[in-house]
C-alpha atoms as a PDB file:
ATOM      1  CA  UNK A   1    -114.414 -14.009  30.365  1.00  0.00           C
ATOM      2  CA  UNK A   2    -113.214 -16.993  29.068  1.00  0.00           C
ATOM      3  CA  UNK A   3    -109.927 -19.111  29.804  1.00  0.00           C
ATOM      4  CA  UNK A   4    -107.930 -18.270  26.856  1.00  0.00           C
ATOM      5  CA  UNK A   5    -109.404 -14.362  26.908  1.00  0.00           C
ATOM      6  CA  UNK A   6    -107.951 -14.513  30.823  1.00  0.00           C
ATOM      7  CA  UNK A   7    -104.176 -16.034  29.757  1.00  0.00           C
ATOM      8  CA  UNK A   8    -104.175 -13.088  26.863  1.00  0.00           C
ATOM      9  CA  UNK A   9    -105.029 -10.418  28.648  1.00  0.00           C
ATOM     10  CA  UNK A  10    -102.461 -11.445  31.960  1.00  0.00           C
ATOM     11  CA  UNK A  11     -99.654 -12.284  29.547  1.00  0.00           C
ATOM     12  CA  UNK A  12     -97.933  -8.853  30.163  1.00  0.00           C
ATOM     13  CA  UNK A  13     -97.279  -9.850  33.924  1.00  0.00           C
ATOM     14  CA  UNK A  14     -95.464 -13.285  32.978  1.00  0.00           C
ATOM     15  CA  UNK A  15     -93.547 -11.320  30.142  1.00  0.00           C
ATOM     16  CA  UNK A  16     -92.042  -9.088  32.643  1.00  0.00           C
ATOM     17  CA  UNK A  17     -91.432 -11.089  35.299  1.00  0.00           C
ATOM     18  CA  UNK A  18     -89.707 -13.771  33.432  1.00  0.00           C
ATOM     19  CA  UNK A  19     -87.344 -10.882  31.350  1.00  0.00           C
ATOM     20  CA  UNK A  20     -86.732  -9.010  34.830  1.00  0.00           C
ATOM     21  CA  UNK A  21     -85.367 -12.553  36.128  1.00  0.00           C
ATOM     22  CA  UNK A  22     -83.158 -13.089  33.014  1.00  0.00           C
ATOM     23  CA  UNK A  23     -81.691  -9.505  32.967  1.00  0.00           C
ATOM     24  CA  UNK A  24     -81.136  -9.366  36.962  1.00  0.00           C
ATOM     25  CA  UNK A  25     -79.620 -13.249  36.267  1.00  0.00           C
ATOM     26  CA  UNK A  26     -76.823 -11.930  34.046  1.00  0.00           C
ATOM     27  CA  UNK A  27     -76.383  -8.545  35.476  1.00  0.00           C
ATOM     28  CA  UNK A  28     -75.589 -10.397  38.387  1.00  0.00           C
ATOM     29  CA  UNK A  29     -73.403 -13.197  36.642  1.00  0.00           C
ATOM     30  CA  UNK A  30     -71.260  -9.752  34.682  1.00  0.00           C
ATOM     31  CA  UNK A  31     -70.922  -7.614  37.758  1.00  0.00           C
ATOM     32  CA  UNK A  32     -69.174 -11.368  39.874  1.00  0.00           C
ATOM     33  CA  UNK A  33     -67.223 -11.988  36.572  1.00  0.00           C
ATOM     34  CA  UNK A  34     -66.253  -9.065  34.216  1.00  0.00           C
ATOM     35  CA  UNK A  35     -67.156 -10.929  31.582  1.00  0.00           C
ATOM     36  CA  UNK A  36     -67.336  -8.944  28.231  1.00  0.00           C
ATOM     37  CA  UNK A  37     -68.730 -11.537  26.380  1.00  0.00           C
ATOM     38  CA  UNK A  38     -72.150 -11.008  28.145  1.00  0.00           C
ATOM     39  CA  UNK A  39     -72.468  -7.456  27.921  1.00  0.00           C
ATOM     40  CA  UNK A  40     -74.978  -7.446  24.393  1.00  0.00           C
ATOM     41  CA  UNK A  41     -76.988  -9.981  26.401  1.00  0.00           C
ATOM     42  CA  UNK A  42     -77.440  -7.290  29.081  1.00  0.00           C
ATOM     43  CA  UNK A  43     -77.653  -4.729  26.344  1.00  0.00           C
ATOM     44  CA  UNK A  44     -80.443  -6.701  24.221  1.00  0.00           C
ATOM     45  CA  UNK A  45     -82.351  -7.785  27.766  1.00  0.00           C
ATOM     46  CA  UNK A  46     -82.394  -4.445  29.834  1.00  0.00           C
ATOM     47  CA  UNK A  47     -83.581  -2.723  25.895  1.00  0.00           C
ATOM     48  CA  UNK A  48     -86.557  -5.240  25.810  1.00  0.00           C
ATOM     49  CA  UNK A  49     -87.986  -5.987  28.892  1.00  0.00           C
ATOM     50  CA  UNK A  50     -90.390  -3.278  29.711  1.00  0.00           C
ATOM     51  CA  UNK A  51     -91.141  -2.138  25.960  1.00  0.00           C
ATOM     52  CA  UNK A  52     -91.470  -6.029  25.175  1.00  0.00           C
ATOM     53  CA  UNK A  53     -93.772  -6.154  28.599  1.00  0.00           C
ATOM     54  CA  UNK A  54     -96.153  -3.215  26.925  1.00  0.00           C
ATOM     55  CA  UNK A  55     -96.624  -4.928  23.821  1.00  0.00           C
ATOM     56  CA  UNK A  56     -97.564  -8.439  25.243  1.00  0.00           C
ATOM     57  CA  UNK A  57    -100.303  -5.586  27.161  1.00  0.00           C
ATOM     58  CA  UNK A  58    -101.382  -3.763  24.150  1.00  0.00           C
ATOM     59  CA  UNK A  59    -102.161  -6.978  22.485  1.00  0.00           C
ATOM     60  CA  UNK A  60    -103.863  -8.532  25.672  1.00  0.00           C
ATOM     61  CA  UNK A  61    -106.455  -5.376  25.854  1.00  0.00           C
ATOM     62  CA  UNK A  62    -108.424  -6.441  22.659  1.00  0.00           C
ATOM     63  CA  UNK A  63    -112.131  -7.544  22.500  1.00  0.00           C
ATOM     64  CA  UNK A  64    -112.248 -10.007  19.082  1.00  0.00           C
ATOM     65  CA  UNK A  65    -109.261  -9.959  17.114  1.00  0.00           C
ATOM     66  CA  UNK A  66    -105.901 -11.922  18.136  1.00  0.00           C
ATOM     67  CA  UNK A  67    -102.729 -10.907  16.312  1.00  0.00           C
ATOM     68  CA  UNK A  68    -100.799 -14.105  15.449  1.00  0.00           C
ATOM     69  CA  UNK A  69     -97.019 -14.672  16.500  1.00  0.00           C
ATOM     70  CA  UNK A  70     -95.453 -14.504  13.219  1.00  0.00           C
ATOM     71  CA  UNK A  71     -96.609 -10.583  12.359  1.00  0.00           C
ATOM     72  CA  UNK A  72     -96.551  -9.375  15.929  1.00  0.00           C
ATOM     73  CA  UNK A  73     -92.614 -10.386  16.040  1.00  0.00           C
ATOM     74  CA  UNK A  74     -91.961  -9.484  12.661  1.00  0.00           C
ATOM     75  CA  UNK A  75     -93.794  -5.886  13.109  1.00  0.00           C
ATOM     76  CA  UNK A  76     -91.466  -5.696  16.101  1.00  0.00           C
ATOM     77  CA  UNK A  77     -88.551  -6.764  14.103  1.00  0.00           C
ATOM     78  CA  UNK A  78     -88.554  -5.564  10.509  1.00  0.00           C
ATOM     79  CA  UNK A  79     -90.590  -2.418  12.081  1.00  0.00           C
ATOM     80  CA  UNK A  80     -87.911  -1.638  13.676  1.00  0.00           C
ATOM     81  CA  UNK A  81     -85.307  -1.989  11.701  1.00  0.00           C
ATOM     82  CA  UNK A  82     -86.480  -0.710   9.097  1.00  0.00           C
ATOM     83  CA  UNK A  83     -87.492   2.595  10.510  1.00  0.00           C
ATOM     84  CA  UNK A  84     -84.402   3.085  12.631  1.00  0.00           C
ATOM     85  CA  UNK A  85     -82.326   2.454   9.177  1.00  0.00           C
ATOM     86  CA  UNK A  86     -84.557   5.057   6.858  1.00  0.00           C
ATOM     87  CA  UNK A  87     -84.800   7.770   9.675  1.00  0.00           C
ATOM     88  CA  UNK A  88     -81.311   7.559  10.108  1.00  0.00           C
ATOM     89  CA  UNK A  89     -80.425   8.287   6.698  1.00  0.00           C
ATOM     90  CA  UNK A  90     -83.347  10.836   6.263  1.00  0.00           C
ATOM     91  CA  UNK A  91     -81.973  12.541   9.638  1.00  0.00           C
ATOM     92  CA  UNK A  92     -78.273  12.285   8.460  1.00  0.00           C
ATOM     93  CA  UNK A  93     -78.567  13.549   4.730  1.00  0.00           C
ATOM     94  CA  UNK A  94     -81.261  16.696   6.171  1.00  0.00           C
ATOM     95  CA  UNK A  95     -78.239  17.358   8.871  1.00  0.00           C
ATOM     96  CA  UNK A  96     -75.816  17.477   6.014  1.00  0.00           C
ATOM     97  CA  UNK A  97     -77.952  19.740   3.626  1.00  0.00           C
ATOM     98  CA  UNK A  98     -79.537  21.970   6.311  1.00  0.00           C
ATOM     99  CA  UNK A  99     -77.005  22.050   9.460  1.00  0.00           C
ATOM    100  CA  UNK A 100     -78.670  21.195  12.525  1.00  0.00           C
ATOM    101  CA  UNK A 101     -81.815  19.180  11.983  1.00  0.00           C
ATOM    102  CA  UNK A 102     -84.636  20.846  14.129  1.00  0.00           C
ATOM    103  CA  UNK A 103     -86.167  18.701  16.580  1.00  0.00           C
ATOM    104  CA  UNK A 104     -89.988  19.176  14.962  1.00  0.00           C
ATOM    105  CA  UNK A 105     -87.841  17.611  11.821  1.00  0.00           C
ATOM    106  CA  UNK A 106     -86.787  14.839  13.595  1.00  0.00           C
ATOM    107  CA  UNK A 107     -90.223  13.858  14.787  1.00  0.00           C
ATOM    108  CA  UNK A 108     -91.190  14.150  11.737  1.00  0.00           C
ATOM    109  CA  UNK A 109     -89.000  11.966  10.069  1.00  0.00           C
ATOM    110  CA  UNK A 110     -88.697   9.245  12.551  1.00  0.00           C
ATOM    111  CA  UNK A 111     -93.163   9.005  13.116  1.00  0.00           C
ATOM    112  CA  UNK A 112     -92.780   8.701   9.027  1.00  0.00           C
ATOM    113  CA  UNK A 113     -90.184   5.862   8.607  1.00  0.00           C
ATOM    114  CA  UNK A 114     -91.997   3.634  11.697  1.00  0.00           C
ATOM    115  CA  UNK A 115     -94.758   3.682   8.931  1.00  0.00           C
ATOM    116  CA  UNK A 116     -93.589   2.227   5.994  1.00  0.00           C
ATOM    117  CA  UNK A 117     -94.122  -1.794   7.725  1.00  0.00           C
ATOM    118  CA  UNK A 118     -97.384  -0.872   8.646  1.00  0.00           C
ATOM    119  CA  UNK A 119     -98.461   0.571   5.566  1.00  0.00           C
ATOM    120  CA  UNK A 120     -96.846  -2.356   3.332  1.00  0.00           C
ATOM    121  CA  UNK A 121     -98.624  -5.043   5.375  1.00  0.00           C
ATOM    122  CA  UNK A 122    -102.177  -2.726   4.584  1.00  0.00           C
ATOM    123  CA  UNK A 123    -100.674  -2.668   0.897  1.00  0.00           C
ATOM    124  CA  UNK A 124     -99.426  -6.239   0.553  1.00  0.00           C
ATOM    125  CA  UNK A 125    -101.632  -8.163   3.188  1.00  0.00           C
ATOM    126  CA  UNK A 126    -104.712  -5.922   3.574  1.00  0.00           C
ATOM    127  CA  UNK A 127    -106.772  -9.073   3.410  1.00  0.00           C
ATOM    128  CA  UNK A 128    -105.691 -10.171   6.775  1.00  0.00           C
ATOM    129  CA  UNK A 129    -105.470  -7.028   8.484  1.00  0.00           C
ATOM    130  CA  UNK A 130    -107.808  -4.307   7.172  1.00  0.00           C
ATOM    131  CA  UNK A 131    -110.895  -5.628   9.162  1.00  0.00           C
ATOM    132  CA  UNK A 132    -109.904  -4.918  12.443  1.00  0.00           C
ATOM    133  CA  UNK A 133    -108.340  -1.141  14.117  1.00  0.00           C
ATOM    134  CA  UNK A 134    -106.900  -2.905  17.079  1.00  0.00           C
ATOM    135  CA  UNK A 135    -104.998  -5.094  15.034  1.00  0.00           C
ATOM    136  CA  UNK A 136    -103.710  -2.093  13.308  1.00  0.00           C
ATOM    137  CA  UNK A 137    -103.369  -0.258  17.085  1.00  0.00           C
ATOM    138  CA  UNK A 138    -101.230  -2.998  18.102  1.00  0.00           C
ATOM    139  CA  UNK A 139     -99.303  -3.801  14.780  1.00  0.00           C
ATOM    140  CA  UNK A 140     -98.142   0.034  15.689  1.00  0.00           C
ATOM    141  CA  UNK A 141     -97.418  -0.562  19.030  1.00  0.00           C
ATOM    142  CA  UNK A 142     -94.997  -3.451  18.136  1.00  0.00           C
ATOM    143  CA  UNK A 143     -92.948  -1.324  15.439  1.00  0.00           C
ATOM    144  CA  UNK A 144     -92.450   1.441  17.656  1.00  0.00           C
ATOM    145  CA  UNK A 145     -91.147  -1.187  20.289  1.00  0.00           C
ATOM    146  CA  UNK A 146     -88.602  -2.553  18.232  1.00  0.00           C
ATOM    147  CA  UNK A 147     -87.698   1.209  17.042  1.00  0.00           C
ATOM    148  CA  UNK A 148     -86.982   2.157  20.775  1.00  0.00           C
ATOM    149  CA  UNK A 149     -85.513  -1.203  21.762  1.00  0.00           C
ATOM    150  CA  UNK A 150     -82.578  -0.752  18.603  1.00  0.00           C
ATOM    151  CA  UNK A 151     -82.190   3.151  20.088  1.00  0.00           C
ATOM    152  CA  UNK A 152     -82.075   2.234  23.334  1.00  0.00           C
ATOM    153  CA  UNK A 153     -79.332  -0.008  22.412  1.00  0.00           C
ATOM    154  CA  UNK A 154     -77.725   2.117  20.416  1.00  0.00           C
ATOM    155  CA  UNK A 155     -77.211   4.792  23.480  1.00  0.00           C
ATOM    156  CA  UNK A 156     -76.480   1.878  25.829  1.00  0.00           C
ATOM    157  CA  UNK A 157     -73.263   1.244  23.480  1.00  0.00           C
ATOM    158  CA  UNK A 158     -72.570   4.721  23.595  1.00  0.00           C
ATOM    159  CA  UNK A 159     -72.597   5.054  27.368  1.00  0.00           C
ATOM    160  CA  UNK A 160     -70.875   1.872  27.538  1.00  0.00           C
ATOM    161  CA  UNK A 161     -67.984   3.350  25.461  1.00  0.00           C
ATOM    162  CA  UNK A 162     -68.006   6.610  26.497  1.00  0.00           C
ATOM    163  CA  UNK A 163     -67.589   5.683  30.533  1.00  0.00           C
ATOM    164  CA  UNK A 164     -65.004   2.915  29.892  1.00  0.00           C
ATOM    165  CA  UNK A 165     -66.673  -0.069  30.305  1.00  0.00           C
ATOM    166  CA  UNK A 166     -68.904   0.881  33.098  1.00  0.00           C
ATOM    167  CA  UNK A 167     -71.527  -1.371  33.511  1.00  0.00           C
ATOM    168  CA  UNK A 168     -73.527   1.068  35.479  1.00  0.00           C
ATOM    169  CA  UNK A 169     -73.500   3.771  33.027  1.00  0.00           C
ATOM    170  CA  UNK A 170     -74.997   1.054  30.260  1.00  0.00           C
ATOM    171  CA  UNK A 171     -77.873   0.106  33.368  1.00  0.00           C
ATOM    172  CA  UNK A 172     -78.666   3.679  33.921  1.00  0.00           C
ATOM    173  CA  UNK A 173     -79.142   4.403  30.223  1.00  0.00           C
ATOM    174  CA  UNK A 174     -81.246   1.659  30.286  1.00  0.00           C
ATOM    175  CA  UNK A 175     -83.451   1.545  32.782  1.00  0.00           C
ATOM    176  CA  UNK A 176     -84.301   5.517  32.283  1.00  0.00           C
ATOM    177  CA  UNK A 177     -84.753   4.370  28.419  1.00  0.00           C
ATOM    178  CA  UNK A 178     -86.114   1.373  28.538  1.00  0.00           C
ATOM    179  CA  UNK A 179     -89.006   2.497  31.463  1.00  0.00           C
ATOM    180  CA  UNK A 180     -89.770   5.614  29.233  1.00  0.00           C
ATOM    181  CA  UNK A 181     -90.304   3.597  26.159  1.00  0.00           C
ATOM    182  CA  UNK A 182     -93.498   2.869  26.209  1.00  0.00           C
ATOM    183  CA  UNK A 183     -94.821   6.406  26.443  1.00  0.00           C
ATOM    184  CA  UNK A 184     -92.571   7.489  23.931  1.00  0.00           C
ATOM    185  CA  UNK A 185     -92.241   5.604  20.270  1.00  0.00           C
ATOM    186  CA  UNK A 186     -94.519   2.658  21.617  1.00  0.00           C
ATOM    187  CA  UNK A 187     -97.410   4.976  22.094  1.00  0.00           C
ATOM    188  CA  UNK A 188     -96.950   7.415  19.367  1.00  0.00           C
ATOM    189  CA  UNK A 189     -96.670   4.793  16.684  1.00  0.00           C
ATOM    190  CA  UNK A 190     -99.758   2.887  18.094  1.00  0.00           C
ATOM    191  CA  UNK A 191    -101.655   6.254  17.598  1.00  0.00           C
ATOM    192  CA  UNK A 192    -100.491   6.915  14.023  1.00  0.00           C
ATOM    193  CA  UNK A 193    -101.814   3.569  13.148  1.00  0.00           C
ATOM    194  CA  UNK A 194    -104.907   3.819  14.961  1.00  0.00           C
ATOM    195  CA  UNK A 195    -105.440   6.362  12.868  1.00  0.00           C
ATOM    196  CA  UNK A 196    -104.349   4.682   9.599  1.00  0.00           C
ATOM    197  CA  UNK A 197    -106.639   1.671  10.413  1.00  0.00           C
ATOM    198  CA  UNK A 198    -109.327   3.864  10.644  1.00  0.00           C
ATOM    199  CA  UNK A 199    -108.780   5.164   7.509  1.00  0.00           C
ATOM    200  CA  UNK A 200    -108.150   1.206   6.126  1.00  0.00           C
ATOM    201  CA  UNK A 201    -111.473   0.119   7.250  1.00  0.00           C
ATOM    202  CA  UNK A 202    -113.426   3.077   6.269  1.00  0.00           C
ATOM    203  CA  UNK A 203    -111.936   4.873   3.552  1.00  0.00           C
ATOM    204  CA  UNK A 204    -113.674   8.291   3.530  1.00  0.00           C
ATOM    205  CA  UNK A 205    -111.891  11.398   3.493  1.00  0.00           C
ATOM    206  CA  UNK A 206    -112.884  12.676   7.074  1.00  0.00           C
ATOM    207  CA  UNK A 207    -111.262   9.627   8.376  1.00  0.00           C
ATOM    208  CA  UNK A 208    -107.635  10.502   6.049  1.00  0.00           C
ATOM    209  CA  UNK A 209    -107.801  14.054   7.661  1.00  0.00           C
ATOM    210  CA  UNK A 210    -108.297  12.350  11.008  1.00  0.00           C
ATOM    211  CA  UNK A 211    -105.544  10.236  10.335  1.00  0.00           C
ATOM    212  CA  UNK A 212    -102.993  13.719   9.608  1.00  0.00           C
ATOM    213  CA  UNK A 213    -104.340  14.640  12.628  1.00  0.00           C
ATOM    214  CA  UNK A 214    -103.133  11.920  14.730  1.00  0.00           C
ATOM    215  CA  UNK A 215    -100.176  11.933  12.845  1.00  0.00           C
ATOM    216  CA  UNK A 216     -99.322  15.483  13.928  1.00  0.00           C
ATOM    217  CA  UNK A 217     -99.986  14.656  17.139  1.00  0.00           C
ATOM    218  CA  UNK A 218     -97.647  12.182  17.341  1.00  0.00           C
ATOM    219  CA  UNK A 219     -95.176  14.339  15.571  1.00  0.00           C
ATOM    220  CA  UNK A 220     -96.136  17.250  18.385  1.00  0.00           C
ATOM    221  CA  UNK A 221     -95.542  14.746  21.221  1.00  0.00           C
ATOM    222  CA  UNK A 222     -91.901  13.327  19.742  1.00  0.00           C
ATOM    223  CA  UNK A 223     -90.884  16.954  19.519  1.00  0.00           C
ATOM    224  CA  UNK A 224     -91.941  18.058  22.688  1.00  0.00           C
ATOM    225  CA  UNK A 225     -90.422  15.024  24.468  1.00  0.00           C
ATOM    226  CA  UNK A 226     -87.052  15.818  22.607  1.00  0.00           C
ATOM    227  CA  UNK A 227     -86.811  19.448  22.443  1.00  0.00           C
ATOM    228  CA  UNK A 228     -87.838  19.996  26.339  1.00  0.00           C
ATOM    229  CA  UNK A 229     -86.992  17.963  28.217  1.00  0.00           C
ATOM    230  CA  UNK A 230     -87.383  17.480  31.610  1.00  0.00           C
ATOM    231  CA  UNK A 231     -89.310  15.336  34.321  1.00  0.00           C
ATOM    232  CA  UNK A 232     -92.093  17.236  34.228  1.00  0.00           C
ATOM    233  CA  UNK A 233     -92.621  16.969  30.225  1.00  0.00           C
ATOM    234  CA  UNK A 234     -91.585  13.692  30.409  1.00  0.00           C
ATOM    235  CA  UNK A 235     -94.320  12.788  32.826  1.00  0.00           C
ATOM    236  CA  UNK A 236     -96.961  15.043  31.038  1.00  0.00           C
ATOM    237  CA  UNK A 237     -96.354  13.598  27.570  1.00  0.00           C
ATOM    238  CA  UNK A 238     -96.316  10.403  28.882  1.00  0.00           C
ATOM    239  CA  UNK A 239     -99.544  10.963  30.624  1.00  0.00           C
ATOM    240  CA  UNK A 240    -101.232  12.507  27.260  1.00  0.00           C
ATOM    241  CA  UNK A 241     -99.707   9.503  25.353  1.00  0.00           C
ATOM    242  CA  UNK A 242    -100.874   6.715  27.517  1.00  0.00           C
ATOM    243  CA  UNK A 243    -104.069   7.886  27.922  1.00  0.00           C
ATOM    244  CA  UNK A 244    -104.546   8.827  24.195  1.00  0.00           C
ATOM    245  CA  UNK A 245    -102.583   5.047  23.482  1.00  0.00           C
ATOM    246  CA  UNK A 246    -105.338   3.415  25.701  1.00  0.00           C
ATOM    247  CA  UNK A 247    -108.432   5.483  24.426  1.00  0.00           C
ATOM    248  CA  UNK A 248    -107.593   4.465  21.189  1.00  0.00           C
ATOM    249  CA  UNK A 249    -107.688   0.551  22.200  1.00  0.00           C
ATOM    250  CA  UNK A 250    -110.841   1.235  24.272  1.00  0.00           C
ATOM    251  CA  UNK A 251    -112.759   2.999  20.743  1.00  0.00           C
ATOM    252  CA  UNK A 252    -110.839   0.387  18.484  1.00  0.00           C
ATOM    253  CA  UNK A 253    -112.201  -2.482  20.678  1.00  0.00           C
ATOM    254  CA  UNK A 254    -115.760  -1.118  20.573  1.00  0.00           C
ATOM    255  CA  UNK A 255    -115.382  -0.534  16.834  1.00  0.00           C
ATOM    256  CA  UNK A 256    -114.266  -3.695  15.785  1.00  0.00           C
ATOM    257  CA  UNK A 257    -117.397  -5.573  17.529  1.00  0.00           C
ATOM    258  CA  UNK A 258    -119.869  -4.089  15.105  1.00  0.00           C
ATOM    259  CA  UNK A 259    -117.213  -5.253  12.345  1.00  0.00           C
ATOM    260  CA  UNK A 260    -118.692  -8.887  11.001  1.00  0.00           C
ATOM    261  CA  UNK A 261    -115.369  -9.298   9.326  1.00  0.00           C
ATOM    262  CA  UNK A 262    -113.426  -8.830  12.704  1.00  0.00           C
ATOM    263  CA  UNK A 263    -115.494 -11.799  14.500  1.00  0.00           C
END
């Protein structure tokens, strides 16, 4: 394996140790001062370290392709803004015509809306990205990170407000949030576009249908995550994710060899 191959596939480590050090750095500096000022900078670090971490892992388990800078932070940016801001309004104007939203609607909605940056860089940029499924695999991975990193945020705040300014209601929230991440949108998003890549290289109708399938299962996974509950689920759908997450890389990687296009 050679030396840049080696730095790529290690990156995750260096990613997490150097955000654990800056998040410890100004928990520690809030907690001995009370400053308010720094609590989004706890917020924005405690929300990104691990999910940020899983990416920077994703992307390091490829075989030929290497995902540039530029659309690996802007899948995790626009990705994720853009989904939490359409399933948001999907979710809020289904509450308001239907009463409480059931959860198998909210899985729905929210595995639909991490799709539309995805799908517009196939539509828009296909010539860049339609040659290689673990592109696509990670390209997924990234939008669901920045998904979970805004929610995670988002229920920081809340805790935040809701305990008065405790800062260890805000830490709780996000280290149970923030740890679960990656077995939650991370994963489920990387499987919809494994699927979707698939589909991009290949266009054939079997590979569409497998595509809804994954899809569903993604949907299937959000919803029993949400509606459960639990330790248990929480560790059984995040061992079904995972392991589906990494399969995916594993068939992706062995795919895209064969690709010409992908060397």
């Amino acid at each position: 394996m050679r030396g840049p191959q080696v730095v790529r596939r290690w990156a995750w480590v260096g990613t997490f140790v150097v955000g654990a050090v800056l998040y410890l750095l100004v928990l520690a500096v809030l907690t001995d001062t009370s400053n308010p000022n720094l609590f989004p900078t706890m917020i924005l670090l405690g929300a990104l370290v691990v999910p940020l971490t899983f990416v920077t892992f994703a992307a390091g388990r490829g075989g030929q392709w290497l995902i540039d800078g530029p659309t690996l932070s802007g899948s995790l940016v626009f990705g994720g803004v853009i989904g939490v801001v359409v399933a948001g309004l999907l979710e809020y104007d289904a509450m308001r015509r239907l009463g409480a939203l059931p959860m198998l609607g909210v899985g729905m909605i929210e595995e639909a809306a991490k799709l539309i940056v995805p799908i517009a860089l196939v539509l828009f940029f296909g010539h860049r990205y339609r040659h290689s499924i673990g592109t696509g695999i990670v390209i997924g991975v990234a939008v669901g990170t920045g998904f979970a990193v805004l929610e995670t945020m988002g229920y920081a705040f809340v805790a935040l407000l809701k305990s008065g300014g405790n800062v260890g209601a805000a830490e709780e929230t996000l280290f149970v949030r923030g740890l679960l991440s990656p077995a939650g949108h991370a994963a489920w998003t990387g499987l919809t576009c494994w699927g979707l890549w698939r589909f991009v290289v290949e266009p054939t109708g079997k590979r569409f249908l497998a595509f809804l399938g994954l899809y569903a299962v993604a949907v299937a996974l959000h919803t029993t995550w949400d509606g459960i509950g639990g330790l248990i689920t929480y560790v059984v759908v995040a061992a079904i994710s995972i392991g589906l997450l990494l399969f995916g890389l594993s068939r992706a990687r062995r795919d895209d060899s064969r690709e010409p296009a992908a060397a």
